[in-house]
C-alpha atoms as a PDB file:
ATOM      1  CA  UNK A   1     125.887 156.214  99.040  1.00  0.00           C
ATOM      2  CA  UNK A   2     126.059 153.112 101.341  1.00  0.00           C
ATOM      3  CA  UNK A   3     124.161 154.858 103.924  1.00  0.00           C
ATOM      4  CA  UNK A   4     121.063 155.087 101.313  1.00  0.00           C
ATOM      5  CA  UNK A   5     121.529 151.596 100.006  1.00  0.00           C
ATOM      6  CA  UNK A   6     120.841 150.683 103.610  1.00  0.00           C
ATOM      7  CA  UNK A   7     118.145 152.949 104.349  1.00  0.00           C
ATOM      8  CA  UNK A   8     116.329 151.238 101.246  1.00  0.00           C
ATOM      9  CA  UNK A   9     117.200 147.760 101.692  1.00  0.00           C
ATOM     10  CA  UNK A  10     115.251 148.229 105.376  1.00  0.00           C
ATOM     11  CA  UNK A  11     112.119 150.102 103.439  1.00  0.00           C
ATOM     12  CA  UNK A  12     112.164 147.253 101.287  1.00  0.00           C
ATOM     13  CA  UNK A  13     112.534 144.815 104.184  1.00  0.00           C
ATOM     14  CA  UNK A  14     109.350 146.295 105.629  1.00  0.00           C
ATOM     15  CA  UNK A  15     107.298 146.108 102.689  1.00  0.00           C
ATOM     16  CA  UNK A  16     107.874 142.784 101.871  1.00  0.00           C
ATOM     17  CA  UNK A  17     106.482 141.825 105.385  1.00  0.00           C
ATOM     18  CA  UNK A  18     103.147 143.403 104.642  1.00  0.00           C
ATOM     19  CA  UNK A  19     102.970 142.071 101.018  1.00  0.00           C
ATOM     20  CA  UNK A  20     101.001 138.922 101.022  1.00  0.00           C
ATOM     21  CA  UNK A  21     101.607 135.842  98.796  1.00  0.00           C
ATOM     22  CA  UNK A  22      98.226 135.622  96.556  1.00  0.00           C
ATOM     23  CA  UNK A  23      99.347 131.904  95.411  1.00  0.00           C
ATOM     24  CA  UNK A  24      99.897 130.795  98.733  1.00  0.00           C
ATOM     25  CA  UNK A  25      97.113 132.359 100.178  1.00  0.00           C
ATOM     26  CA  UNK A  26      94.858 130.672  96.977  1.00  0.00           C
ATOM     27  CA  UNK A  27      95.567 127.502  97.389  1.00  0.00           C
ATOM     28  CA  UNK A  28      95.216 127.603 101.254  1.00  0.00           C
ATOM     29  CA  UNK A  29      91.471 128.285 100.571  1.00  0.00           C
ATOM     30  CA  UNK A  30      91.361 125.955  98.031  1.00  0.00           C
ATOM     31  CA  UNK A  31      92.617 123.352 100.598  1.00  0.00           C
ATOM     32  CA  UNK A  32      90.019 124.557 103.010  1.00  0.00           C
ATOM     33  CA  UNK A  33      87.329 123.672 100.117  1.00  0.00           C
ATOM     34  CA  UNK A  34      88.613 121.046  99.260  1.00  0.00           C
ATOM     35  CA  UNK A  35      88.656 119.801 102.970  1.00  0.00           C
ATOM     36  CA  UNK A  36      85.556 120.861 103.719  1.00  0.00           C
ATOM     37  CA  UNK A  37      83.834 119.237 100.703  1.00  0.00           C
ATOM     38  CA  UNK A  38      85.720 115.912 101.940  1.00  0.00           C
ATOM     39  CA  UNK A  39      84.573 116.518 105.323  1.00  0.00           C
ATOM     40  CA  UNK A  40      80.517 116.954 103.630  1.00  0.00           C
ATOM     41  CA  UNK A  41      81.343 113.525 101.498  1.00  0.00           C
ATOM     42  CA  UNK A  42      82.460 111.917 104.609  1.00  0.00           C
ATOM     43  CA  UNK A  43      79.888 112.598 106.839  1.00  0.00           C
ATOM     44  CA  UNK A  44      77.046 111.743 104.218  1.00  0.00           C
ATOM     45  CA  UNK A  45      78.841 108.640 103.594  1.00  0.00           C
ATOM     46  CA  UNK A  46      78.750 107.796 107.726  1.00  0.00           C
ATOM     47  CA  UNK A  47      75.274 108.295 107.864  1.00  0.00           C
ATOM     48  CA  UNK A  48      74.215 106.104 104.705  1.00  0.00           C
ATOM     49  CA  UNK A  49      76.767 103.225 105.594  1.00  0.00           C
ATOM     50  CA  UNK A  50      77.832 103.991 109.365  1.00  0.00           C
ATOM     51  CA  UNK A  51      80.846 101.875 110.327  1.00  0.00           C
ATOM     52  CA  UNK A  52      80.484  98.979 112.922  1.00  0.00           C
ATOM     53  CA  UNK A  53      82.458  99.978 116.079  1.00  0.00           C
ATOM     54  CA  UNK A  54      82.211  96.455 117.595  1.00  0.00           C
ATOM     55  CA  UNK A  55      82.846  93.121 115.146  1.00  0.00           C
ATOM     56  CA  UNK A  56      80.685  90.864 116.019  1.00  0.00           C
ATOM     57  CA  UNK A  57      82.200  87.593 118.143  1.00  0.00           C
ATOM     58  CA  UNK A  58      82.776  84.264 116.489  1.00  0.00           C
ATOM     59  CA  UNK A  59      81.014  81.270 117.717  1.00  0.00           C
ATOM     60  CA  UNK A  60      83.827  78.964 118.973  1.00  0.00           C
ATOM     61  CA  UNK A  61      84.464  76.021 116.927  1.00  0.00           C
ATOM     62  CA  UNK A  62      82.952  72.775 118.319  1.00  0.00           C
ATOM     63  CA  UNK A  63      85.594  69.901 118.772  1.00  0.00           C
END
């Protein structure tokens, strides 16, 4: 009997490696939408208001 416990336990084993997670692999591509909608936000947001690399020197103060 032990000897066919084991036999399925590894059958088991090996299935369970090819079985993929639908949650996990849902809200991965969520993320990636999600990202890439940031990414499309950001982007339009650099072109309509791009940021100043350089700030601009102050005059020095006259004593």
């Amino acid at each position: 009997m032990a000897l066919i416990s084991s036999v399925r336990e590894r059958q088991a084993m090996s299935d369970d490696e090819k079985l993929i997670d639908l949650g996990a692999e849902r809200a991965r591509r969520v993320h990636d939408l999600n990202d890439k909608r940031l990414n499309e936000v950001r982007n339009a947001f650099e072109q309509a208001m791009p940021l100043n690399c350089k700030k601009p020197k102050k005059k020095p103060k006259k004593r």
